[in-house]
N, C-alpha and C. Protein backbone atom coordinates (compact mmCIF):
# COMPACT_ATOMS: atom_id res chain seq x y z
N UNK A 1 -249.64 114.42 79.84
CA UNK A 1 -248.19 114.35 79.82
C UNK A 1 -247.69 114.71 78.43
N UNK A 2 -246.57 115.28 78.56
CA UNK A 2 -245.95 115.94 77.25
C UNK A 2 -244.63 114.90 77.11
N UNK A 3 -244.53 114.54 75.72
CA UNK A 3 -242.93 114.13 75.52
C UNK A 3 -242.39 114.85 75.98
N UNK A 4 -240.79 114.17 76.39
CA UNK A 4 -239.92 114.96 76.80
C UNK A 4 -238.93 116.27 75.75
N UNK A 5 -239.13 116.08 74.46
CA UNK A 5 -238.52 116.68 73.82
C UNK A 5 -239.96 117.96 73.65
N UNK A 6 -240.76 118.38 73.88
CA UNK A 6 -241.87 118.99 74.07
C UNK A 6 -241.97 120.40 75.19
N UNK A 7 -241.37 119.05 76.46
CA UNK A 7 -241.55 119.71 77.82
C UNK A 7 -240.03 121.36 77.30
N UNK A 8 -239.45 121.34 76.73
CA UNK A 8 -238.18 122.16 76.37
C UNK A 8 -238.61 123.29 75.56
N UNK A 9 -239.50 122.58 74.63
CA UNK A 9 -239.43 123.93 73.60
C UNK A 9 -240.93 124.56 74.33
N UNK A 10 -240.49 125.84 74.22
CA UNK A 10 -241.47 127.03 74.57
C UNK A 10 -243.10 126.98 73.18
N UNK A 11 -243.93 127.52 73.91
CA UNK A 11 -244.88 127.79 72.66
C UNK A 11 -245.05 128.54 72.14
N UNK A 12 -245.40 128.60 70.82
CA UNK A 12 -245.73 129.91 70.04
C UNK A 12 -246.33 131.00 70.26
N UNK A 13 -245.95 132.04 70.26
CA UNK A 13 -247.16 133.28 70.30
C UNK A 13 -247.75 133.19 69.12
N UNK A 14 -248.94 133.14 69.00
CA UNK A 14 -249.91 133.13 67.90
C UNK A 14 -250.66 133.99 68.02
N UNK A 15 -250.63 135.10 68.68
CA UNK A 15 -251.75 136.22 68.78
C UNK A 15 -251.79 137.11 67.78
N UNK A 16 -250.34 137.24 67.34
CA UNK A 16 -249.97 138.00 66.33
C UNK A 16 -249.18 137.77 65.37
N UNK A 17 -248.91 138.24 63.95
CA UNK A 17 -248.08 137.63 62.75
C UNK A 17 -246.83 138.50 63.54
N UNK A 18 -245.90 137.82 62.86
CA UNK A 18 -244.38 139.18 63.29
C UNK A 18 -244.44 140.30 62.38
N UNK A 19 -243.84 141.25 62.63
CA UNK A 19 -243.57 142.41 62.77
C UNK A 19 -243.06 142.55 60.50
N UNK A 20 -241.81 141.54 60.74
CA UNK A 20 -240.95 141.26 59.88
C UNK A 20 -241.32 139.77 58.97
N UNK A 21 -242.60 139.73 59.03
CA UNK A 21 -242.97 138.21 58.33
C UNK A 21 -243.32 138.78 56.44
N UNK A 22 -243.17 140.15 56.51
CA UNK A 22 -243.41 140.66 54.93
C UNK A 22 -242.26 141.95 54.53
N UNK A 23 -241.85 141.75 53.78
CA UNK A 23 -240.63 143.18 53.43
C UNK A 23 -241.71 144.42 53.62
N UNK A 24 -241.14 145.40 54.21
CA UNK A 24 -241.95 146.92 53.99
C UNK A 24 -242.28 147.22 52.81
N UNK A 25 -241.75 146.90 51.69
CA UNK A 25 -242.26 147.12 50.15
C UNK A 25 -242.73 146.68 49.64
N UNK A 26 -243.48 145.34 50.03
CA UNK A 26 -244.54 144.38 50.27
C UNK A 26 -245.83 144.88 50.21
N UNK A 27 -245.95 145.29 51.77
CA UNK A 27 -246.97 145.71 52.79
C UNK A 27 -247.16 147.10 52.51
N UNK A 28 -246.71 147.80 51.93
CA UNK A 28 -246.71 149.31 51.16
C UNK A 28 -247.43 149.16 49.76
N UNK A 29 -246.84 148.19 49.12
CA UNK A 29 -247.41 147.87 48.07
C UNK A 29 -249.00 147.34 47.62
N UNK A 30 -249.18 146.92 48.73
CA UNK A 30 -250.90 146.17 49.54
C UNK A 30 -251.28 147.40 49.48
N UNK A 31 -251.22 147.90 50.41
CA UNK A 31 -252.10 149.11 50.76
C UNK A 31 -252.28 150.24 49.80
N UNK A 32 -251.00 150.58 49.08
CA UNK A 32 -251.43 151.43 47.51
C UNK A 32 -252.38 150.79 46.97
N UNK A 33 -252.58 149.22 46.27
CA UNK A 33 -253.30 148.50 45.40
C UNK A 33 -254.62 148.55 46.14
N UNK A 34 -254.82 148.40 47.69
CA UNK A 34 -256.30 148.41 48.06
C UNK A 34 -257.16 149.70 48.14
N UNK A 35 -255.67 150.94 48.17
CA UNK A 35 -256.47 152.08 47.87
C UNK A 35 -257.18 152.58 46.55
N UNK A 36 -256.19 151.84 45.48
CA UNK A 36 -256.78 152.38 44.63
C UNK A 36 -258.27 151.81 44.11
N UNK A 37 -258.13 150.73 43.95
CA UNK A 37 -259.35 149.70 43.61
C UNK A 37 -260.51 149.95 44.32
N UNK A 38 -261.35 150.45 43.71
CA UNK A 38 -262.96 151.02 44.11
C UNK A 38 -263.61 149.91 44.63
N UNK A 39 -264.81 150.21 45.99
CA UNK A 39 -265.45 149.15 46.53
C UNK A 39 -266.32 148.32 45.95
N UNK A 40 -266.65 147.14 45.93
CA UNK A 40 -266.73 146.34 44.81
C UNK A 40 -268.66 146.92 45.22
N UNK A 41 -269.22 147.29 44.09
CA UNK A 41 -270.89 147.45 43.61
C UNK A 41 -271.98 146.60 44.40
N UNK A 42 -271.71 146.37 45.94
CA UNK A 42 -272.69 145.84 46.87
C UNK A 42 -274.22 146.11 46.79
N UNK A 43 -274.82 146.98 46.51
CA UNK A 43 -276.05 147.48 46.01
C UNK A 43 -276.56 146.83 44.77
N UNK A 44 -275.49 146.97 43.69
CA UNK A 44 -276.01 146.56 42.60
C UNK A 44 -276.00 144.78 42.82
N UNK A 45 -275.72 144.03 43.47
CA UNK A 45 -275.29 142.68 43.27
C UNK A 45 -277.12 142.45 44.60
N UNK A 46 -277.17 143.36 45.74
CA UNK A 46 -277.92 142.99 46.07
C UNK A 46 -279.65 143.15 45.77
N UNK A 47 -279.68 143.98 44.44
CA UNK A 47 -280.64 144.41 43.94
C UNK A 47 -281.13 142.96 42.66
N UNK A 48 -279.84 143.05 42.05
CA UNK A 48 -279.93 141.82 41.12
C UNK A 48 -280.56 140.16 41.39
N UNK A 49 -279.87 139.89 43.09
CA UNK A 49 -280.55 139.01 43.98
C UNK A 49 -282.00 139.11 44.03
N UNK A 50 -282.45 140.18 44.76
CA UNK A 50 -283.61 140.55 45.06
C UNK A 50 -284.61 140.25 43.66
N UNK A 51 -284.12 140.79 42.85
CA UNK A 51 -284.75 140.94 41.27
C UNK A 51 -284.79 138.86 41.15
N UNK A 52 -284.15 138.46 41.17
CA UNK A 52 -283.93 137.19 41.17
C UNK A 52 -284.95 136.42 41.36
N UNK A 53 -284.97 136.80 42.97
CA UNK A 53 -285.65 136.20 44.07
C UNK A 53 -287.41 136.12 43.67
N UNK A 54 -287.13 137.63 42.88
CA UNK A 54 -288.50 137.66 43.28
C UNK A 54 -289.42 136.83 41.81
N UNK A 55 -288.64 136.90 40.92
CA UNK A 55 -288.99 136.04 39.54
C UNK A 55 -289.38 134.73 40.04
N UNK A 56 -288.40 134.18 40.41
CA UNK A 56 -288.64 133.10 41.66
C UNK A 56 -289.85 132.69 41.81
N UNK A 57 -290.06 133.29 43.06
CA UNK A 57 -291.07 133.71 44.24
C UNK A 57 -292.52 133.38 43.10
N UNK A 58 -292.59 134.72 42.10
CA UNK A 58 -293.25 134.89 41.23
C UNK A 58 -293.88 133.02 40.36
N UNK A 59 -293.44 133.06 39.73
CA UNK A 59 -293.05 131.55 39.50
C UNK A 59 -293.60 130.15 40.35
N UNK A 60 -292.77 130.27 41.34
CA UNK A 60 -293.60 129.34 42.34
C UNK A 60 -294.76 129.51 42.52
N UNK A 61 -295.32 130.78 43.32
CA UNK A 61 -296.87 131.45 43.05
C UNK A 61 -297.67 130.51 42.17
N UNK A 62 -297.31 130.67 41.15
CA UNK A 62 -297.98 130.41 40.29
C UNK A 62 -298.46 128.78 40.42
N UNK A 63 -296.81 128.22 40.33
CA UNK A 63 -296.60 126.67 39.97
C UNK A 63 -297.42 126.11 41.19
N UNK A 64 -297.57 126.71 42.73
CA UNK A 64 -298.35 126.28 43.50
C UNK A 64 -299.69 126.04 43.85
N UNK A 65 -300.65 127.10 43.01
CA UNK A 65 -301.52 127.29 42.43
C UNK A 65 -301.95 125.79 41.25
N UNK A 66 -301.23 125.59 40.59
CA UNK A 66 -301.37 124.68 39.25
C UNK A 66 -301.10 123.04 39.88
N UNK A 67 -300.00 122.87 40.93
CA UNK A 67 -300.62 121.54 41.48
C UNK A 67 -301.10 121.45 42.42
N UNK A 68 -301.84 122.63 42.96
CA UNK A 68 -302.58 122.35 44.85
C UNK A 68 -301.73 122.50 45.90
N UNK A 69 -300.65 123.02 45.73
CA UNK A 69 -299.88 122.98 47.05
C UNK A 69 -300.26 124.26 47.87
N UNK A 70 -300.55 124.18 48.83
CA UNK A 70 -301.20 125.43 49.95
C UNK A 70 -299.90 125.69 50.65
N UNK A 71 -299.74 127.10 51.48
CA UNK A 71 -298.81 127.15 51.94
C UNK A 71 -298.71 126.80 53.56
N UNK A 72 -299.78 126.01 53.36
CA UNK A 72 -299.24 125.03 55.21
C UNK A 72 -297.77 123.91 54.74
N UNK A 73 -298.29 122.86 52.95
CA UNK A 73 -297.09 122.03 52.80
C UNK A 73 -296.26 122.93 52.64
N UNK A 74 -296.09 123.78 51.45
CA UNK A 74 -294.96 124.98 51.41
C UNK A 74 -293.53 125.15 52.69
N UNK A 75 -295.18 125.68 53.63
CA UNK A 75 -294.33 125.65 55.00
C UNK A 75 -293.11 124.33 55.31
N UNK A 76 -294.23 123.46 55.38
CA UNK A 76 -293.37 122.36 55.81
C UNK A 76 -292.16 121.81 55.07
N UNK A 77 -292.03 121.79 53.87
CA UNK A 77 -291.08 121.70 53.41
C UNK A 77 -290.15 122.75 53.31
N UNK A 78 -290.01 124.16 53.74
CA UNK A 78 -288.87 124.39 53.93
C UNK A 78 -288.72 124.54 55.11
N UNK A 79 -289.35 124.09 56.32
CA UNK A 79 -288.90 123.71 57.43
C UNK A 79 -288.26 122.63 57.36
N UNK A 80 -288.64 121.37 56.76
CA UNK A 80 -287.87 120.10 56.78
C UNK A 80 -286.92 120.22 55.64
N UNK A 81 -286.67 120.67 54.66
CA UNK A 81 -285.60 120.61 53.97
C UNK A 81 -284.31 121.70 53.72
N UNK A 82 -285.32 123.28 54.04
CA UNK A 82 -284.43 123.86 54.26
C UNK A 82 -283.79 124.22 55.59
N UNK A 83 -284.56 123.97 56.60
CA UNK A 83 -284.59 124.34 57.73
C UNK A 83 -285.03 125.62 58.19
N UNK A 84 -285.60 126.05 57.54
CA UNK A 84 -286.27 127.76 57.69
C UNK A 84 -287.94 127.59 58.09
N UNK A 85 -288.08 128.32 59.27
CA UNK A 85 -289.10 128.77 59.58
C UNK A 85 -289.80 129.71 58.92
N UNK A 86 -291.01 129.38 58.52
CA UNK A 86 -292.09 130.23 58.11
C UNK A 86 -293.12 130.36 58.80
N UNK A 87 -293.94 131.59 58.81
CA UNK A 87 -295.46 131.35 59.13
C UNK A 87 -296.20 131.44 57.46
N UNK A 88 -297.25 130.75 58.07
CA UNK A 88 -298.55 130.51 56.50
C UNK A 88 -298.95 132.10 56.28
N UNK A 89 -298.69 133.21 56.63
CA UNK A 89 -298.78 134.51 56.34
C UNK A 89 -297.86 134.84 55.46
N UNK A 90 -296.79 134.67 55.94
CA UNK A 90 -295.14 135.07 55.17
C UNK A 90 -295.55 134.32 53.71
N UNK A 91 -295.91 133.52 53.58
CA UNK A 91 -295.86 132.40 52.45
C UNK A 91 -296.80 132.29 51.49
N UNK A 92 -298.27 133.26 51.86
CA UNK A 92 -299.41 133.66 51.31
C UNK A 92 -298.93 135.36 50.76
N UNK A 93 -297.84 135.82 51.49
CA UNK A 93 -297.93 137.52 50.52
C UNK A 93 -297.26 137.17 48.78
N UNK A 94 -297.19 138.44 48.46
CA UNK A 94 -297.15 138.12 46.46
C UNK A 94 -295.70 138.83 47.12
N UNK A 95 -294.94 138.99 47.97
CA UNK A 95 -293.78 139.33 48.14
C UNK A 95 -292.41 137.85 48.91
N UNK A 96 -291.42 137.88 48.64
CA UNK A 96 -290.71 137.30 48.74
C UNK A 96 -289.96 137.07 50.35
N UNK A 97 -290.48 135.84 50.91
CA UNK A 97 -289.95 135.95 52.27
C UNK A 97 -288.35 136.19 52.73
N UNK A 98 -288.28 137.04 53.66
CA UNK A 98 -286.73 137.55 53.16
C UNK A 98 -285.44 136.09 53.41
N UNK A 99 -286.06 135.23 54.44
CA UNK A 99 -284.97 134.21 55.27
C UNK A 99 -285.04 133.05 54.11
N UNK A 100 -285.69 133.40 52.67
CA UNK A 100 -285.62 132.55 51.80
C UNK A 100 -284.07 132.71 50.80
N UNK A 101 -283.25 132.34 50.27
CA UNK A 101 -282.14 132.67 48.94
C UNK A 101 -282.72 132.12 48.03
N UNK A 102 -282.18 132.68 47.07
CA UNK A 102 -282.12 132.25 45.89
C UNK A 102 -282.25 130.49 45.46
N UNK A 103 -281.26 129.98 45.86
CA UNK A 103 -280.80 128.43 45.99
C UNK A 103 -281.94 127.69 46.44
N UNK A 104 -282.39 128.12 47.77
CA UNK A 104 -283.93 127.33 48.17
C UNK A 104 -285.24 127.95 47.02
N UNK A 105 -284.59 128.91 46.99
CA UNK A 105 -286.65 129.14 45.99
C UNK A 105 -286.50 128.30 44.42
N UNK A 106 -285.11 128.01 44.15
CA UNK A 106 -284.99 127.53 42.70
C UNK A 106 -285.17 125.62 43.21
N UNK A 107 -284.81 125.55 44.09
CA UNK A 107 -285.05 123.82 45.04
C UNK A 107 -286.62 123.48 44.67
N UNK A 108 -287.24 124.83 45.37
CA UNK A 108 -289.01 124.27 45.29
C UNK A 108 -289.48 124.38 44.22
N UNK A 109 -289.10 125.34 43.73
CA UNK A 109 -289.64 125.07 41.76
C UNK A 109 -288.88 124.12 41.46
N UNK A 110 -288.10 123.34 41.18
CA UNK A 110 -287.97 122.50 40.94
C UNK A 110 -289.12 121.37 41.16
N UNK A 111 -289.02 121.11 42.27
CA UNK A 111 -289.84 120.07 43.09
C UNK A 111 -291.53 120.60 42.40
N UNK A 112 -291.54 122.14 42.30
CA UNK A 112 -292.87 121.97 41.69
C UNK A 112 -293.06 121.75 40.45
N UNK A 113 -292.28 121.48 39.84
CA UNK A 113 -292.32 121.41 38.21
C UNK A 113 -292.56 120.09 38.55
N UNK A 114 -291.67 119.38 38.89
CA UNK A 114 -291.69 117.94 38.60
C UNK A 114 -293.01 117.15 38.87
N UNK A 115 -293.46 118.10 40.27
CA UNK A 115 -294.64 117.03 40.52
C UNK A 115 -296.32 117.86 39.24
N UNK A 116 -295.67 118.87 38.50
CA UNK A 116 -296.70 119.40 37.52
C UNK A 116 -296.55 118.27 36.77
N UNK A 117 -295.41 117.99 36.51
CA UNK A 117 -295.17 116.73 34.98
C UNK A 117 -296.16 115.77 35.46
N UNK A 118 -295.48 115.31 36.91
CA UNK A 118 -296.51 114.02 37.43
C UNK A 118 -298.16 114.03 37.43
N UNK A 119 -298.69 115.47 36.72
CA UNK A 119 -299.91 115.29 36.99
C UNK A 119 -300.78 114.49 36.20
């Protein structure tokens, strides 16, 4: 049931903005500024990642090696913490699993440093 002051007023079209919700010299003005401005360097930002990643990657390697961690736990912890599936193949190459970021590979070095201190 609808209030009665409800049941009266009609509903919005929301499918679309209006026509007249921006001055034409507005919306002219948008579209000069997005033409001119070059597409922002997607390659270079995803190369820099990659480069990142793989220092990373690199790194851990190592740090996994120095306290015993095999990559069956490996596995399991970024199944349980990151939620990412691995196989013990993916996690044994000297290359960087791709469904890993940045953010999780800097998580497990972490975690492996700390438990190096603990040794």
């Amino acid at each position: 049931m609808l209030p009665p002051g409800r049941v009266l007023v009609p509903e919005p079209e929301l499918e679309e903005a209006p026509d007249d919700l921006f001055p034409k010299e507005v919306l002219e003005l948008q579209e000069a500024q997005a033409a001119e401005e070059p597409p922002p360097a997607q390659e270079e930002d995803i190369f820099d990642l990659n480069t990142e990643r793989g220092k990373e990657w690199t790194v851990i390697r190592k740090l996994m090696g120095e306290v015993h961690v095999n990559e069956k736990t490996a596995r399991s912890y970024f199944a349980n913490v990151c939620d990412v599936s691995l196989t013990i193949e993916e996690l044994a190459k000297e290359t960087v699993p791709p469904s890993l970021t940045v953010h999780m590979l800097k998580e497990f070095r972490q975690r492996l440093e700390k438990s190096r201190m603990n040794l």
